[in-house]
Protein backbone atom coordinates (compact mmCIF):
# COMPACT_ATOMS: atom_id res chain seq x y z
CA UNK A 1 -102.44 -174.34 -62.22
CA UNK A 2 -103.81 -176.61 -65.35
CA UNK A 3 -104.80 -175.20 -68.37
CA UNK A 4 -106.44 -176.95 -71.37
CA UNK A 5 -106.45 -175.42 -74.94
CA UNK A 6 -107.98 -176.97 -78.42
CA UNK A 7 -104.87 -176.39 -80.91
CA UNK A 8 -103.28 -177.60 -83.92
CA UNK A 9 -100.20 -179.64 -84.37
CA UNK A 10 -98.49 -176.42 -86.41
CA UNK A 11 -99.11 -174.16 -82.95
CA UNK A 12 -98.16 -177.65 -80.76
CA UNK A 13 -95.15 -177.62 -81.94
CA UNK A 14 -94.35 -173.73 -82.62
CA UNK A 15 -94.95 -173.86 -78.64
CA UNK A 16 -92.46 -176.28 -78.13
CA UNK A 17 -90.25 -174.31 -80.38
CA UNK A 18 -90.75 -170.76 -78.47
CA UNK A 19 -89.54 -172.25 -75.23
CA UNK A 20 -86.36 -173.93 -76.57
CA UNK A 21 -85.65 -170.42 -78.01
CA UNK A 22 -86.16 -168.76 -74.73
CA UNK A 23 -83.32 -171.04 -73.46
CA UNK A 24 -86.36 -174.00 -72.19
CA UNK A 25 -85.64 -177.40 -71.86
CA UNK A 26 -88.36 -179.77 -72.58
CA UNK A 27 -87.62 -182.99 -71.33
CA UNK A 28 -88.59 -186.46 -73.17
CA UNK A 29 -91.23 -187.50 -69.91
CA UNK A 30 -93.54 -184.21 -70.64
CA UNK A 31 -92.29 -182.15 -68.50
CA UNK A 32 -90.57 -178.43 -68.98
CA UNK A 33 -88.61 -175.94 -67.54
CA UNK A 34 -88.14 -172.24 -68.97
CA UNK A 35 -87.48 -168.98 -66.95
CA UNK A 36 -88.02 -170.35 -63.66
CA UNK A 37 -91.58 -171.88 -64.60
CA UNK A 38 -91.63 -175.99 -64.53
CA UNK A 39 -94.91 -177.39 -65.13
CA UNK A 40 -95.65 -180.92 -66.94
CA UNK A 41 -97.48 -181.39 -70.59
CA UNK A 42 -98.90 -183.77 -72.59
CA UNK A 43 -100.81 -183.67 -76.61
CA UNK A 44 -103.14 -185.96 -77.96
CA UNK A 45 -105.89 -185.61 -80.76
CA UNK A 46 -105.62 -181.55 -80.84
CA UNK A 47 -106.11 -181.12 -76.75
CA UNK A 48 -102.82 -179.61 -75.09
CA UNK A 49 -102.82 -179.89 -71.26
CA UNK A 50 -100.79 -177.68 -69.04
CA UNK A 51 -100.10 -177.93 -65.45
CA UNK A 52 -97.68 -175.28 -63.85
CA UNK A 53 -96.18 -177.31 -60.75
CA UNK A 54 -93.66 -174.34 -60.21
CA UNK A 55 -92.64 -170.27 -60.74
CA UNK A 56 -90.74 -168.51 -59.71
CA UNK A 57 -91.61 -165.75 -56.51
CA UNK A 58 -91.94 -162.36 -58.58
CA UNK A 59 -93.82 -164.52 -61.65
CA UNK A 60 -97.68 -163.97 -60.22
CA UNK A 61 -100.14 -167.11 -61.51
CA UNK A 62 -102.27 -164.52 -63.33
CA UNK A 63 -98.99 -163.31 -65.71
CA UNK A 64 -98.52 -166.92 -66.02
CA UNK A 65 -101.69 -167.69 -67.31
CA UNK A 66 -102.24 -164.77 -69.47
CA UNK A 67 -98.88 -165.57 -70.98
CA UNK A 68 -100.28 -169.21 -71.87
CA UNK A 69 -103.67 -167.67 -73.20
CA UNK A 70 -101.84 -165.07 -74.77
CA UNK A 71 -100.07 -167.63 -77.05
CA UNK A 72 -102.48 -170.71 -77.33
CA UNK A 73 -105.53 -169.06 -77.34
């Protein structure tokens, strides 16, 4: 799943902040790993792309996503 969102550098980072707080790992290549999801990022000139590469079985794409829109959007 890829997602693309128009955000600030304040909410960039806060992201990066809210999934080190949920016990995340972001790792210096772009990608991340937090509560079973792993997916791959990158940030450049306000546009944040997100693609999801993994989830866990229970975690359904939709909750995924409208977790993502839920903060970025």
């Amino acid at each position: 799943m890829k997602k693309i969102y128009q955000i600030s550098d304040e909410k960039f980072l806060e992201g990066k902040k809210v999934i080190t707080e949920n016990g995340g790992i972001i790792f210096s290549d772009g990608r991340f790993e937090v509560k079973g999801v792993k997916g791959k990022f990158s940030f450049e000139n306000g546009t944040l792309e997100i693609v999801i590469t993994d989830k866990p079985w229970l975690a359904s794409w939709e909750m995924i996503e409208d977790k993502l829109n839920e903060f970025f959007n």
